[in-house]
PDB file of N, CA and C in Angstrom:
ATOM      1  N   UNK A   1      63.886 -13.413 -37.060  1.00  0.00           N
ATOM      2  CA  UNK A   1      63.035 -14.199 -37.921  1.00  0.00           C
ATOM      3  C   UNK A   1      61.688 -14.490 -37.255  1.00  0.00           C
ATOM      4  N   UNK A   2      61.676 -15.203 -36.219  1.00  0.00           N
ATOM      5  CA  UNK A   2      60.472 -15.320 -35.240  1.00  0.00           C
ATOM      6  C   UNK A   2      59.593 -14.123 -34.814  1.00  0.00           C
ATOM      7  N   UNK A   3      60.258 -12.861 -34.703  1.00  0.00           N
ATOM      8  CA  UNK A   3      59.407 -11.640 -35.022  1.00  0.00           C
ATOM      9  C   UNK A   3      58.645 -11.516 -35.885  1.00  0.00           C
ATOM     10  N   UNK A   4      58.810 -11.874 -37.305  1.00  0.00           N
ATOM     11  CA  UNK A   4      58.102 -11.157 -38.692  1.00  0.00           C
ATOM     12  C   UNK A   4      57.605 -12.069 -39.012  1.00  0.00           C
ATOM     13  N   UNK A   5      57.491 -13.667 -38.457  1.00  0.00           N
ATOM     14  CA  UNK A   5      56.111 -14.263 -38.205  1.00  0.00           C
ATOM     15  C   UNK A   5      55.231 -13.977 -37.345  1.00  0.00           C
ATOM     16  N   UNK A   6      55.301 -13.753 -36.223  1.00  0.00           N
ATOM     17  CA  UNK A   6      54.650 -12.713 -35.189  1.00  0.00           C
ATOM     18  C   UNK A   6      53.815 -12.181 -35.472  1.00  0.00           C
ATOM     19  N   UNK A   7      54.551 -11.119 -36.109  1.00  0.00           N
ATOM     20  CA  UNK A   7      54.346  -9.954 -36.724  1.00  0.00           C
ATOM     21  C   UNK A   7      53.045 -10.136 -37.568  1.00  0.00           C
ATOM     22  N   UNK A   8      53.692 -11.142 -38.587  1.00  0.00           N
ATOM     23  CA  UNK A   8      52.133 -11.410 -39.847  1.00  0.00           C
ATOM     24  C   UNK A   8      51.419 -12.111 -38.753  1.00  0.00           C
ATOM     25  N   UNK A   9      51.198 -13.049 -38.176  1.00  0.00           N
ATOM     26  CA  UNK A   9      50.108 -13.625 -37.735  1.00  0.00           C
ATOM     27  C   UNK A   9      48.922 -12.540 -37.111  1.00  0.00           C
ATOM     28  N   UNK A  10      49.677 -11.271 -36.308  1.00  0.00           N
ATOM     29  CA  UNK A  10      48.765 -10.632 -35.503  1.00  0.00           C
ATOM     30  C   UNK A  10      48.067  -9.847 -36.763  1.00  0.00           C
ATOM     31  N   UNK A  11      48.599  -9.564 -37.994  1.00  0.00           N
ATOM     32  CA  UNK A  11      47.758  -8.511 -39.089  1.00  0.00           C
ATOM     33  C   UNK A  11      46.837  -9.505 -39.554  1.00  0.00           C
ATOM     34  N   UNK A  12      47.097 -10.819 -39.806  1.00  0.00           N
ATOM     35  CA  UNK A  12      45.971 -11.888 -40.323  1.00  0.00           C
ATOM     36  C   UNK A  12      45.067 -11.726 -39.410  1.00  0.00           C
ATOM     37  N   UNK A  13      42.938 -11.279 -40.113  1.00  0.00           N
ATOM     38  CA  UNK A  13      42.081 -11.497 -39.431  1.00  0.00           C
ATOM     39  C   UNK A  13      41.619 -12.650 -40.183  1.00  0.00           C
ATOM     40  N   UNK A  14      40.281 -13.587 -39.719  1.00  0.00           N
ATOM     41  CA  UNK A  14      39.646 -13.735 -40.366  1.00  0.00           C
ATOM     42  C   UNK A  14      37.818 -13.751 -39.593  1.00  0.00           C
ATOM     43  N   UNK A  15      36.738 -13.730 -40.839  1.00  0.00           N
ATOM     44  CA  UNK A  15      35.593 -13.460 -40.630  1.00  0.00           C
ATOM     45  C   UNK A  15      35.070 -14.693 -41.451  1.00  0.00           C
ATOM     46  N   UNK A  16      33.648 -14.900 -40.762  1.00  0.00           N
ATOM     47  CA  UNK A  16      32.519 -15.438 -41.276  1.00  0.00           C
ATOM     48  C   UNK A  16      31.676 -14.922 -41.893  1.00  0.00           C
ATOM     49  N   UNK A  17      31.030 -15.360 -43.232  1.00  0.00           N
ATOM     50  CA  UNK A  17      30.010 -15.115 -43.885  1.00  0.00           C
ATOM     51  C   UNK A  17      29.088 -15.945 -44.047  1.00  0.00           C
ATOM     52  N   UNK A  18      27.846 -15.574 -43.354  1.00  0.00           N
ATOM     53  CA  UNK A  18      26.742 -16.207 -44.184  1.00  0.00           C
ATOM     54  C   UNK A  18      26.208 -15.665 -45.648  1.00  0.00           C
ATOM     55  N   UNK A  19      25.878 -17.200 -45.782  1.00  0.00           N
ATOM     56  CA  UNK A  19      25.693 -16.714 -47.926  1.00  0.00           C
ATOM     57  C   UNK A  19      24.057 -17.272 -48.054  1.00  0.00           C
ATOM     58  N   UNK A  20      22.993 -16.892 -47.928  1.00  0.00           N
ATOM     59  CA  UNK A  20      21.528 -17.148 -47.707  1.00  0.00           C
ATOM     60  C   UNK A  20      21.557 -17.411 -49.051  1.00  0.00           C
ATOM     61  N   UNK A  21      22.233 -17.134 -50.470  1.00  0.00           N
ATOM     62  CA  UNK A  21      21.650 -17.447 -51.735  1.00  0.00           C
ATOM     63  C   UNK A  21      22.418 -18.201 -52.064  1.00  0.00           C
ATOM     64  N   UNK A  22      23.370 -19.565 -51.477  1.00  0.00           N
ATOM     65  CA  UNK A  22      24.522 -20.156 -51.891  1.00  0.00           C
ATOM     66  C   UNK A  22      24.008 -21.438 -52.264  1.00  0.00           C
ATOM     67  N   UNK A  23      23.594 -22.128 -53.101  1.00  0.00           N
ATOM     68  CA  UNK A  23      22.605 -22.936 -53.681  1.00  0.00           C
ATOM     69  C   UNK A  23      23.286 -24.468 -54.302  1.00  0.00           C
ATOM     70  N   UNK A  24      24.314 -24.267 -54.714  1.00  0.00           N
ATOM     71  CA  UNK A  24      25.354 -25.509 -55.559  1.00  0.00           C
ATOM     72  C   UNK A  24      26.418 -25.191 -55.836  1.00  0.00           C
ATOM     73  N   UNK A  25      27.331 -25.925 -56.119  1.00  0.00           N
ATOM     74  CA  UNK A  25      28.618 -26.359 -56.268  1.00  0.00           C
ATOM     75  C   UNK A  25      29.344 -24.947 -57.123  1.00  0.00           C
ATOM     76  N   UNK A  26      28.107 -24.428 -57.979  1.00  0.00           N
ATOM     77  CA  UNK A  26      28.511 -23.763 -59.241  1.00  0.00           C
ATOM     78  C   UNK A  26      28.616 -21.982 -57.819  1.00  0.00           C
ATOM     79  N   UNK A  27      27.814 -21.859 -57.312  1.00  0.00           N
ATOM     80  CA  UNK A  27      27.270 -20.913 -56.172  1.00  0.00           C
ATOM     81  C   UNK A  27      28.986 -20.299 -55.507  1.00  0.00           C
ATOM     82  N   UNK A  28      29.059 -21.801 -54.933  1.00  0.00           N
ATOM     83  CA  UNK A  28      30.316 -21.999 -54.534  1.00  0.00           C
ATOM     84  C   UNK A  28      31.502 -21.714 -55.038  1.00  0.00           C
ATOM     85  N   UNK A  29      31.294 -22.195 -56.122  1.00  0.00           N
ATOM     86  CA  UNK A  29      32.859 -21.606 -56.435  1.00  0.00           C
ATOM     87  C   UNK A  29      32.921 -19.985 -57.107  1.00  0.00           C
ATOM     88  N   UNK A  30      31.455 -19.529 -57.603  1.00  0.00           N
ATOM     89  CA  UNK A  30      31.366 -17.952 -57.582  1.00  0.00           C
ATOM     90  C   UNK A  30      31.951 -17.536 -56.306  1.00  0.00           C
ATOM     91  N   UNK A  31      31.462 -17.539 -55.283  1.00  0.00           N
ATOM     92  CA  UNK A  31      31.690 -17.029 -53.772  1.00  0.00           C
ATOM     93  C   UNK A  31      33.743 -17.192 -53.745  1.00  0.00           C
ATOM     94  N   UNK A  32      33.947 -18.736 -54.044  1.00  0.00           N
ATOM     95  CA  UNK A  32      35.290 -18.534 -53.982  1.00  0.00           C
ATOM     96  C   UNK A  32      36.226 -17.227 -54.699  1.00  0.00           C
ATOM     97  N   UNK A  33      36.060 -17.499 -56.199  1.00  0.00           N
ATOM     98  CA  UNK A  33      36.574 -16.462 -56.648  1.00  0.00           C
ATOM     99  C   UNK A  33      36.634 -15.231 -56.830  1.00  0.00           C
ATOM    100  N   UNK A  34      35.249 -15.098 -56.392  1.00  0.00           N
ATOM    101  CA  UNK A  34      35.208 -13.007 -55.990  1.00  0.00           C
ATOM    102  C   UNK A  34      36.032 -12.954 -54.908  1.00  0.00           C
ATOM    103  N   UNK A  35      35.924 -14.094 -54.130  1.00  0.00           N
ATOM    104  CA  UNK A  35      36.386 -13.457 -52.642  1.00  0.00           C
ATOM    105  C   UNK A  35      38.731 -13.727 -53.028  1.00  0.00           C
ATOM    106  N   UNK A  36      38.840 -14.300 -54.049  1.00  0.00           N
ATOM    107  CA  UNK A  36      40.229 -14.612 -54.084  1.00  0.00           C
ATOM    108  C   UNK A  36      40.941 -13.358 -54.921  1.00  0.00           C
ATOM    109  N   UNK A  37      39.803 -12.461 -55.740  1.00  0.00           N
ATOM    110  CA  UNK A  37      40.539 -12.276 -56.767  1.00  0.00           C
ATOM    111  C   UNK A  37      41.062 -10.733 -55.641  1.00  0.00           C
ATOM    112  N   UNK A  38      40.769 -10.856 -54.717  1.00  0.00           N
ATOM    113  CA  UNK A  38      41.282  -9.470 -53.454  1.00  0.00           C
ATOM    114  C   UNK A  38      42.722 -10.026 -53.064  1.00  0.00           C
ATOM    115  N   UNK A  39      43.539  -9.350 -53.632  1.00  0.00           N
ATOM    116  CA  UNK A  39      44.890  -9.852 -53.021  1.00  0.00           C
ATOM    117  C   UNK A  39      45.187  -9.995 -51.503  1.00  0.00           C
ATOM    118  N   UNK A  40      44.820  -9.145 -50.359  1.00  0.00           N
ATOM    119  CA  UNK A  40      44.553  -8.910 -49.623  1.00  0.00           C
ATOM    120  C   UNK A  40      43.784 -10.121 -48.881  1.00  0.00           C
ATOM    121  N   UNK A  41      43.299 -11.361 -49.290  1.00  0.00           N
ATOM    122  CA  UNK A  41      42.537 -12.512 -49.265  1.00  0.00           C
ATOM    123  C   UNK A  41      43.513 -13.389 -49.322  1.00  0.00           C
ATOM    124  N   UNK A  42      44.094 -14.235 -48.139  1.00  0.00           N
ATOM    125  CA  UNK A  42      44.846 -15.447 -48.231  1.00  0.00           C
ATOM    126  C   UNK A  42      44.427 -16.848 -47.948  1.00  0.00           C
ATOM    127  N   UNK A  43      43.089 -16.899 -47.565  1.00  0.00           N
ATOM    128  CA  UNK A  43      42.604 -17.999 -47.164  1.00  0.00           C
ATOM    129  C   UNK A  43      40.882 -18.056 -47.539  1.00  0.00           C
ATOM    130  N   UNK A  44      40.228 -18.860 -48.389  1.00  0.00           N
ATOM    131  CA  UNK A  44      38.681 -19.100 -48.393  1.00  0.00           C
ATOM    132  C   UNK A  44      38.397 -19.962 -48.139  1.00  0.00           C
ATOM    133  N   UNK A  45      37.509 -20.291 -47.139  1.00  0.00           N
ATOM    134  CA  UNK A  45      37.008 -21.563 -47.313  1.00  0.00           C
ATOM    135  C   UNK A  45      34.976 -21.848 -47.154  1.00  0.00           C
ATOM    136  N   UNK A  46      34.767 -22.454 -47.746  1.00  0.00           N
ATOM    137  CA  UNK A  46      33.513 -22.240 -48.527  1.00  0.00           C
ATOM    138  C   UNK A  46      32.574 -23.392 -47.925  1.00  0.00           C
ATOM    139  N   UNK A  47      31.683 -23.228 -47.243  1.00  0.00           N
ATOM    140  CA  UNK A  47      31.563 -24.849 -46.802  1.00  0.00           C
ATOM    141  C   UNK A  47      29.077 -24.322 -47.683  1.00  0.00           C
ATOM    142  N   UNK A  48      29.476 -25.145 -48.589  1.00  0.00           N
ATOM    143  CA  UNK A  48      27.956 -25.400 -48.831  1.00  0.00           C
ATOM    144  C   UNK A  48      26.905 -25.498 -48.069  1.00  0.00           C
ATOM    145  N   UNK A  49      27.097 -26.923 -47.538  1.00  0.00           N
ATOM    146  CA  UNK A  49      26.132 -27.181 -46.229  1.00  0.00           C
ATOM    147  C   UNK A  49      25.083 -26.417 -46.000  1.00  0.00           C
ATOM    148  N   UNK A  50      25.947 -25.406 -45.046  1.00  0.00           N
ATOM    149  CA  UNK A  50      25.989 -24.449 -43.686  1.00  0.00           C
ATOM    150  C   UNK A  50      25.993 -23.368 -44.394  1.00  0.00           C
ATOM    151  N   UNK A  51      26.098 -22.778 -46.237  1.00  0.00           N
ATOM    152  CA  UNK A  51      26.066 -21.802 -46.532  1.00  0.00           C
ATOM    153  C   UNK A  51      26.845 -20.770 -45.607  1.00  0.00           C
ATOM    154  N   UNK A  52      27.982 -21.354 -45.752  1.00  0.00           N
ATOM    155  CA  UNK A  52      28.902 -20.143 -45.173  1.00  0.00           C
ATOM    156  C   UNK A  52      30.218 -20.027 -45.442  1.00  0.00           C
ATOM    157  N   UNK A  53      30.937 -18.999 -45.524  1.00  0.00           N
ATOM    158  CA  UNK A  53      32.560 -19.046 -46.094  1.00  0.00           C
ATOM    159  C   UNK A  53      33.154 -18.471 -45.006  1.00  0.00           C
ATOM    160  N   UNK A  54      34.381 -19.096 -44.988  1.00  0.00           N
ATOM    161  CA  UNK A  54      35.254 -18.100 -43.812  1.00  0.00           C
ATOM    162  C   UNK A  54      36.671 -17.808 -44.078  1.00  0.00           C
ATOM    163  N   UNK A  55      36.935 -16.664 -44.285  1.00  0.00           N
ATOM    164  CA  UNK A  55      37.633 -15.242 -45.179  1.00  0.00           C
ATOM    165  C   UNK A  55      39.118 -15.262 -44.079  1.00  0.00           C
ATOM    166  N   UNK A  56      40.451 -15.537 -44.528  1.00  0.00           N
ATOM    167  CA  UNK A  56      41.363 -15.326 -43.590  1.00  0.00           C
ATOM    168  C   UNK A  56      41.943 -13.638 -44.712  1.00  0.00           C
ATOM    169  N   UNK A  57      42.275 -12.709 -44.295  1.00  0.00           N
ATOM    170  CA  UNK A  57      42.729 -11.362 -45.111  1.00  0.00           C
ATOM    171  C   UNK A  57      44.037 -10.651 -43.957  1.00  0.00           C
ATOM    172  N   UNK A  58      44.469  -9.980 -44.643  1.00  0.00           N
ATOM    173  CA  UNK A  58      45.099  -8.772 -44.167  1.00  0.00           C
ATOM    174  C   UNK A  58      44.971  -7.824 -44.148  1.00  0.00           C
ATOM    175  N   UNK A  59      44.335  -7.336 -42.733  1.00  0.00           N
ATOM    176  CA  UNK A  59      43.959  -6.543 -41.938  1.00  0.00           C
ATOM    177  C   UNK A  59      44.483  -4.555 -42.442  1.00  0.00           C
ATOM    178  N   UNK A  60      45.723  -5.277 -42.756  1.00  0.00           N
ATOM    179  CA  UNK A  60      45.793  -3.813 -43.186  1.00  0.00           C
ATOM    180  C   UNK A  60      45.864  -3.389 -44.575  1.00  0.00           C
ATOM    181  N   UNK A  61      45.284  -4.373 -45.375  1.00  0.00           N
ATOM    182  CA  UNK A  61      45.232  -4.067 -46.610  1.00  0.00           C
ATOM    183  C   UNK A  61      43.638  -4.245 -46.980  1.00  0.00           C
ATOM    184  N   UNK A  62      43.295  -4.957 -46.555  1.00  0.00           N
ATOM    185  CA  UNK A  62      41.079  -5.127 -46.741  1.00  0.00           C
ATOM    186  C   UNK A  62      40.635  -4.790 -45.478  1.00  0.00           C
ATOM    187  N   UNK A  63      39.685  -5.219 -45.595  1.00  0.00           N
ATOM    188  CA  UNK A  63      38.409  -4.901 -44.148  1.00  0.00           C
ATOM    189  C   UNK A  63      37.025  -5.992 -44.419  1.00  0.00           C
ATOM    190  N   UNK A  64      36.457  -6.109 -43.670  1.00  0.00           N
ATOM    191  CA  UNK A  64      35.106  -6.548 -43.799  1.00  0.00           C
ATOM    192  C   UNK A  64      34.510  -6.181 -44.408  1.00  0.00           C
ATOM    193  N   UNK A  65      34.098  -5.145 -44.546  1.00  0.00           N
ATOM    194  CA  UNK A  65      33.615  -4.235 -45.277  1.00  0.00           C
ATOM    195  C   UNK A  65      33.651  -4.477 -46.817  1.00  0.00           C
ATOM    196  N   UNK A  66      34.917  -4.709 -47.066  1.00  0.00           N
ATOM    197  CA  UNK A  66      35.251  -4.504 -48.905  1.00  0.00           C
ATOM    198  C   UNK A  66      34.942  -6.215 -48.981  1.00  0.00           C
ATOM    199  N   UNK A  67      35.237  -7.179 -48.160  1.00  0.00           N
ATOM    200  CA  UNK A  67      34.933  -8.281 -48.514  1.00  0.00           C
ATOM    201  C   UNK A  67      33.496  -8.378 -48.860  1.00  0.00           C
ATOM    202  N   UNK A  68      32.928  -7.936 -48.089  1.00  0.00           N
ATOM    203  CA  UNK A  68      31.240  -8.176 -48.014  1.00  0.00           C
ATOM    204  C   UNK A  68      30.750  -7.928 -48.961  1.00  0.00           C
ATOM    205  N   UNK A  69      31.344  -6.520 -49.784  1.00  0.00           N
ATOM    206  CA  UNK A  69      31.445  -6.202 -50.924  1.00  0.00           C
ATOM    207  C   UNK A  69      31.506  -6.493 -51.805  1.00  0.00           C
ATOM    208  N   UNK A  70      32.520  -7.184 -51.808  1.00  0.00           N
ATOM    209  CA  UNK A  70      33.222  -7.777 -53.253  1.00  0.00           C
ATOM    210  C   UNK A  70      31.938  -9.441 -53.268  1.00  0.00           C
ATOM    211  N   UNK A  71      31.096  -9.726 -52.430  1.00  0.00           N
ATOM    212  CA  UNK A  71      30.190 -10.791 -52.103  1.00  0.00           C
ATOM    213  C   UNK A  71      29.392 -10.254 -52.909  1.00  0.00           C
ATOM    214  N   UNK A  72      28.605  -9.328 -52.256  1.00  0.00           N
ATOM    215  CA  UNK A  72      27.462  -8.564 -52.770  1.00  0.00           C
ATOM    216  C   UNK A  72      27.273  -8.069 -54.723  1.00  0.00           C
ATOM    217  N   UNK A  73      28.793  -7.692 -54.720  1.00  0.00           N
ATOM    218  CA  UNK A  73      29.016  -7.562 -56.420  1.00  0.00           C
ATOM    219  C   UNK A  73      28.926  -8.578 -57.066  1.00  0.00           C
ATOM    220  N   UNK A  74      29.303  -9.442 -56.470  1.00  0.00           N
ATOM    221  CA  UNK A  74      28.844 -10.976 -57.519  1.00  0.00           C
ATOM    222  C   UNK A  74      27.478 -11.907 -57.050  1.00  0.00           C
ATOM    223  N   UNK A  75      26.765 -10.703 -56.222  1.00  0.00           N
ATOM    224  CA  UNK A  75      25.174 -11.139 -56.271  1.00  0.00           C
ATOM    225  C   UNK A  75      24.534 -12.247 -55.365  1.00  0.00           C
ATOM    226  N   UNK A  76      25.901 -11.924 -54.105  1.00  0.00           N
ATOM    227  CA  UNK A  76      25.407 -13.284 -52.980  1.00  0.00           C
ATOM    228  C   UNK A  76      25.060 -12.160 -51.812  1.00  0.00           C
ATOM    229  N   UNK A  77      23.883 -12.619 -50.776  1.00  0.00           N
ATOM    230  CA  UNK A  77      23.449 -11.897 -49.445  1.00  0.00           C
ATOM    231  C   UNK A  77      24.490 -12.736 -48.614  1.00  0.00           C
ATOM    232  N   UNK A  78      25.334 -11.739 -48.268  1.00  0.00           N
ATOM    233  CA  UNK A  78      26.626 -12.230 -47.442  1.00  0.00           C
ATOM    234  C   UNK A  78      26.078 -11.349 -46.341  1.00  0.00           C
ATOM    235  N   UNK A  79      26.121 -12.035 -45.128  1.00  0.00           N
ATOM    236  CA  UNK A  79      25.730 -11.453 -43.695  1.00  0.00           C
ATOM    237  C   UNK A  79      27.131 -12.037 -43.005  1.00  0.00           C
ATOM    238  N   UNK A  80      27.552 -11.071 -42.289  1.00  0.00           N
ATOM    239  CA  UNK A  80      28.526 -11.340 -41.377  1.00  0.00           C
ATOM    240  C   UNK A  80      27.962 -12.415 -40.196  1.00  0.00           C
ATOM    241  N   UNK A  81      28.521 -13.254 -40.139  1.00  0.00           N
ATOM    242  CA  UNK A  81      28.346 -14.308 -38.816  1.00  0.00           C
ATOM    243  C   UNK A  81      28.678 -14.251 -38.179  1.00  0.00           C
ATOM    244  N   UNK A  82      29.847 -14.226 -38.050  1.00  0.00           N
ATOM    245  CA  UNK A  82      31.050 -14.171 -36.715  1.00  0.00           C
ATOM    246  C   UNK A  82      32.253 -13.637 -37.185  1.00  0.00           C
ATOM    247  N   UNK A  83      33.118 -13.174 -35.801  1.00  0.00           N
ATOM    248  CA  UNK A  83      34.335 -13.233 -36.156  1.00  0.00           C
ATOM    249  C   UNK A  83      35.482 -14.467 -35.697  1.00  0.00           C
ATOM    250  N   UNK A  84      36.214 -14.819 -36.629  1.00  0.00           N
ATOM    251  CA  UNK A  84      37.294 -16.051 -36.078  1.00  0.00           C
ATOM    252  C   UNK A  84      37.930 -16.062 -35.309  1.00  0.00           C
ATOM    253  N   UNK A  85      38.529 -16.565 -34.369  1.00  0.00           N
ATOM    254  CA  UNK A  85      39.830 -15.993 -33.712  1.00  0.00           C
ATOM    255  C   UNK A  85      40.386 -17.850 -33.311  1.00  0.00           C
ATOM    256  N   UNK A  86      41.737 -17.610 -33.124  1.00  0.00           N
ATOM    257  CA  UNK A  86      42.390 -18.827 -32.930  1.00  0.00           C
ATOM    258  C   UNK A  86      42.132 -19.978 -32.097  1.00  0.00           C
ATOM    259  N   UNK A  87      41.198 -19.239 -31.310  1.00  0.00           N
ATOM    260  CA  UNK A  87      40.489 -20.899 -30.186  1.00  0.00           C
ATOM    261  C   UNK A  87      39.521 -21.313 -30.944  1.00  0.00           C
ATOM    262  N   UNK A  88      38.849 -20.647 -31.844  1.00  0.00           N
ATOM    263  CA  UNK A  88      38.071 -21.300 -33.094  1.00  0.00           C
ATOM    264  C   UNK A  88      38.267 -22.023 -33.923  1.00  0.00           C
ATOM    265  N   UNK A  89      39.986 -22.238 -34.353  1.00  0.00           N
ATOM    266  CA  UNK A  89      40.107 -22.837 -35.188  1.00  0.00           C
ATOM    267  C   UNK A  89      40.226 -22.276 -36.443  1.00  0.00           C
ATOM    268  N   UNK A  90      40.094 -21.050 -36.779  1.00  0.00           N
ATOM    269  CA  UNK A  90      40.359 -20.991 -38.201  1.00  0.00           C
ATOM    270  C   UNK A  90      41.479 -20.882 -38.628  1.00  0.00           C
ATOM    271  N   UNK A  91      42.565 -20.437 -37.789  1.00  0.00           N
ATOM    272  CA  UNK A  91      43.919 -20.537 -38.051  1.00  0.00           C
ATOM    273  C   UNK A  91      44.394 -21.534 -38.241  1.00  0.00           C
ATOM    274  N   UNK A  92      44.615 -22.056 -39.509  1.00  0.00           N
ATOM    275  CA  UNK A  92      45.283 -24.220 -39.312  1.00  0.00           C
ATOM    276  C   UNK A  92      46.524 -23.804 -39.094  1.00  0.00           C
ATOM    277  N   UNK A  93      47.673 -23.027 -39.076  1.00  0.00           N
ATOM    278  CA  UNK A  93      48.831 -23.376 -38.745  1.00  0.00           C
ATOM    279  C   UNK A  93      49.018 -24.251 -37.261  1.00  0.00           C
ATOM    280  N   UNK A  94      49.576 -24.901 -36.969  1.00  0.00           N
ATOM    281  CA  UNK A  94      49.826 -25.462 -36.030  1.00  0.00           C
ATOM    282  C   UNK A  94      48.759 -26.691 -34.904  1.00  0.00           C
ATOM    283  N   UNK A  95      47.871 -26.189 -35.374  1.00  0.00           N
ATOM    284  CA  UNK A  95      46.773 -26.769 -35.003  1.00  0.00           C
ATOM    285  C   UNK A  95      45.960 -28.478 -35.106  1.00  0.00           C
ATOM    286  N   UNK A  96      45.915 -29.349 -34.140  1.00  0.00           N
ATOM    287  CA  UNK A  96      45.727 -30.796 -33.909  1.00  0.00           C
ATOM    288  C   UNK A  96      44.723 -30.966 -34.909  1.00  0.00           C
ATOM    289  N   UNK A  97      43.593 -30.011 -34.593  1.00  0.00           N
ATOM    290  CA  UNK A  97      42.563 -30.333 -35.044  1.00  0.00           C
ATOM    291  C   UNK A  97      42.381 -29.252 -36.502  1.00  0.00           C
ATOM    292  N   UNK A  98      42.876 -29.671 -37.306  1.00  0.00           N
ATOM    293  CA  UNK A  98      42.630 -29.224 -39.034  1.00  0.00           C
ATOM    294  C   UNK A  98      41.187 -29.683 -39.659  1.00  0.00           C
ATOM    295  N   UNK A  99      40.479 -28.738 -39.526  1.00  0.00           N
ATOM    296  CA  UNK A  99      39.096 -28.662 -40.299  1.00  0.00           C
ATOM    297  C   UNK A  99      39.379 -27.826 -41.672  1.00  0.00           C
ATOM    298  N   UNK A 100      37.967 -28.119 -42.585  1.00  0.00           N
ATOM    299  CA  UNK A 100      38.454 -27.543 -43.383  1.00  0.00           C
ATOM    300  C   UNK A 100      38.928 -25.942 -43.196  1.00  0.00           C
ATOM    301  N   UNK A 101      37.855 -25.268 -42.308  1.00  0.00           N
ATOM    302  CA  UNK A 101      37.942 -24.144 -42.441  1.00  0.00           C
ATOM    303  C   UNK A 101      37.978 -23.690 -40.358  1.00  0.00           C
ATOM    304  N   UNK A 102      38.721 -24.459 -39.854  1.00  0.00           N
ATOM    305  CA  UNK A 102      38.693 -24.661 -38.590  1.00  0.00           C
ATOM    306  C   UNK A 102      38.042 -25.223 -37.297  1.00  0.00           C
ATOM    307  N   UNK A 103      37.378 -24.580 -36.496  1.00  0.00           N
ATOM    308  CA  UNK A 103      36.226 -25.137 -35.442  1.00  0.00           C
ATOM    309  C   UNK A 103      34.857 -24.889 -35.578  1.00  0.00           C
ATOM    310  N   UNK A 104      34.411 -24.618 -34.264  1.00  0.00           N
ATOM    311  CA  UNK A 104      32.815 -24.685 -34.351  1.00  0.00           C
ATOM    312  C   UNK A 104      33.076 -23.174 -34.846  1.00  0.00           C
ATOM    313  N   UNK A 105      33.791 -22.711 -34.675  1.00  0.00           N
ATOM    314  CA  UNK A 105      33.003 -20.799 -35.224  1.00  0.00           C
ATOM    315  C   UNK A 105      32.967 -21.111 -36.568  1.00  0.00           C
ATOM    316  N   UNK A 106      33.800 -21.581 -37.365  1.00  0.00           N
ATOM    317  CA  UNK A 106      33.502 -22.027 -38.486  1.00  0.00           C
ATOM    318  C   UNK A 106      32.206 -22.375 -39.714  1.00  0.00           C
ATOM    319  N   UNK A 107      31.791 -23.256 -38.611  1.00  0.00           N
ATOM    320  CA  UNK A 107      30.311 -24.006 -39.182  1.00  0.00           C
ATOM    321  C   UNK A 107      30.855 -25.629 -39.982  1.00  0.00           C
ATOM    322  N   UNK A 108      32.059 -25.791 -39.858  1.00  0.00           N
ATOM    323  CA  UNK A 108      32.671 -26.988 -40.425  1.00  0.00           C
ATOM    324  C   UNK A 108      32.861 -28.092 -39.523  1.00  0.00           C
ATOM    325  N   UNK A 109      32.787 -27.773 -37.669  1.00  0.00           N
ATOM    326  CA  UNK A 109      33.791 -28.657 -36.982  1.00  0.00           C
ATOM    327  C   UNK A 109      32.422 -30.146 -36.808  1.00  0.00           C
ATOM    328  N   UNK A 110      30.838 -29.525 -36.528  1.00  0.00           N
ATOM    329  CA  UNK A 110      29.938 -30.287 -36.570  1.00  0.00           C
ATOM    330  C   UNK A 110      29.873 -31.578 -37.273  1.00  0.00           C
ATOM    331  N   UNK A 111      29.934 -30.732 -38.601  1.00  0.00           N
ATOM    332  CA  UNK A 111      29.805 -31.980 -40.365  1.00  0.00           C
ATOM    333  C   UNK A 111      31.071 -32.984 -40.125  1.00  0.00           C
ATOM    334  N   UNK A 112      32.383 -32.065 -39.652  1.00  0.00           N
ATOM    335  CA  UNK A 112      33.295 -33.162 -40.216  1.00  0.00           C
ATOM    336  C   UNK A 112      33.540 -34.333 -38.782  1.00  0.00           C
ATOM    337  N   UNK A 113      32.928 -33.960 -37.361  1.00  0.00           N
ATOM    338  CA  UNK A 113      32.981 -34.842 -36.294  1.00  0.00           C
ATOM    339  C   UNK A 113      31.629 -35.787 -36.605  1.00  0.00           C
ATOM    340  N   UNK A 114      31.072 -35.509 -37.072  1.00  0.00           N
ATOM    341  CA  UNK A 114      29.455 -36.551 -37.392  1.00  0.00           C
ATOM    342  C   UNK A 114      30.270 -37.439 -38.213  1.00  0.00           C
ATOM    343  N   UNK A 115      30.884 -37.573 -39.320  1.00  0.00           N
ATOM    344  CA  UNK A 115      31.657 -38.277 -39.957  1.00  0.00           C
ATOM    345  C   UNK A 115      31.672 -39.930 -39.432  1.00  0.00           C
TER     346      UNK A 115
END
């Protein structure tokens, strides 16, 4: 059993997007749902602000690539930012510190420690 969680955790990536045309609430939730309707897409999180979303997928079913894509088709300049990885925080399983969309690689951990 503890294997084939393993297992999925290492195929889960996730990436950052910057969204330069992400403007309001309405912006936002465009960005959400292009990026959900990819089955392959298990996690969005969308932070306004900071104009940026950060994409948790499976690795062997999408890519960066098709995400960026599927951005671009619904008419947002999605620039790759970063990539996530678990000392970042974007992984919430297990994790003390639950942001929305994890740590500083994020672009969320700033807003929600100013708090």
């Amino acid at each position: 059993m503890f294997a084939g969680l393993f297992a999925m955790n290492v195929m889960a990536e996730n990436v950052k997007f910057t969204i330069s045309n992400m403007h309001c609430e309405n912006c936002a939730k465009r960005v959400e749902n292009a990026l959900k309707t990819n089955e392959a897409v298990s996690e969005v999180k969308v932070n306004l602000e900071s104009q940026s979303v950060c994409v948790s997928y499976d690795a062997q079913k999408t890519n960066v690539e098709a995400i960026q894509k599927a951005l671009t088709a619904a008419n947002f300049q999605a620039e790759i930012a970063k990539q996530c990885d678990k000392e970042e925080g974007c992984h919430h399983e297990g994790t003390e510190n639950k942001h929305e969309c994890g740590g500083e690689g994020c672009g969320n951990h700033q807003e929600k420690t100013q708090e």
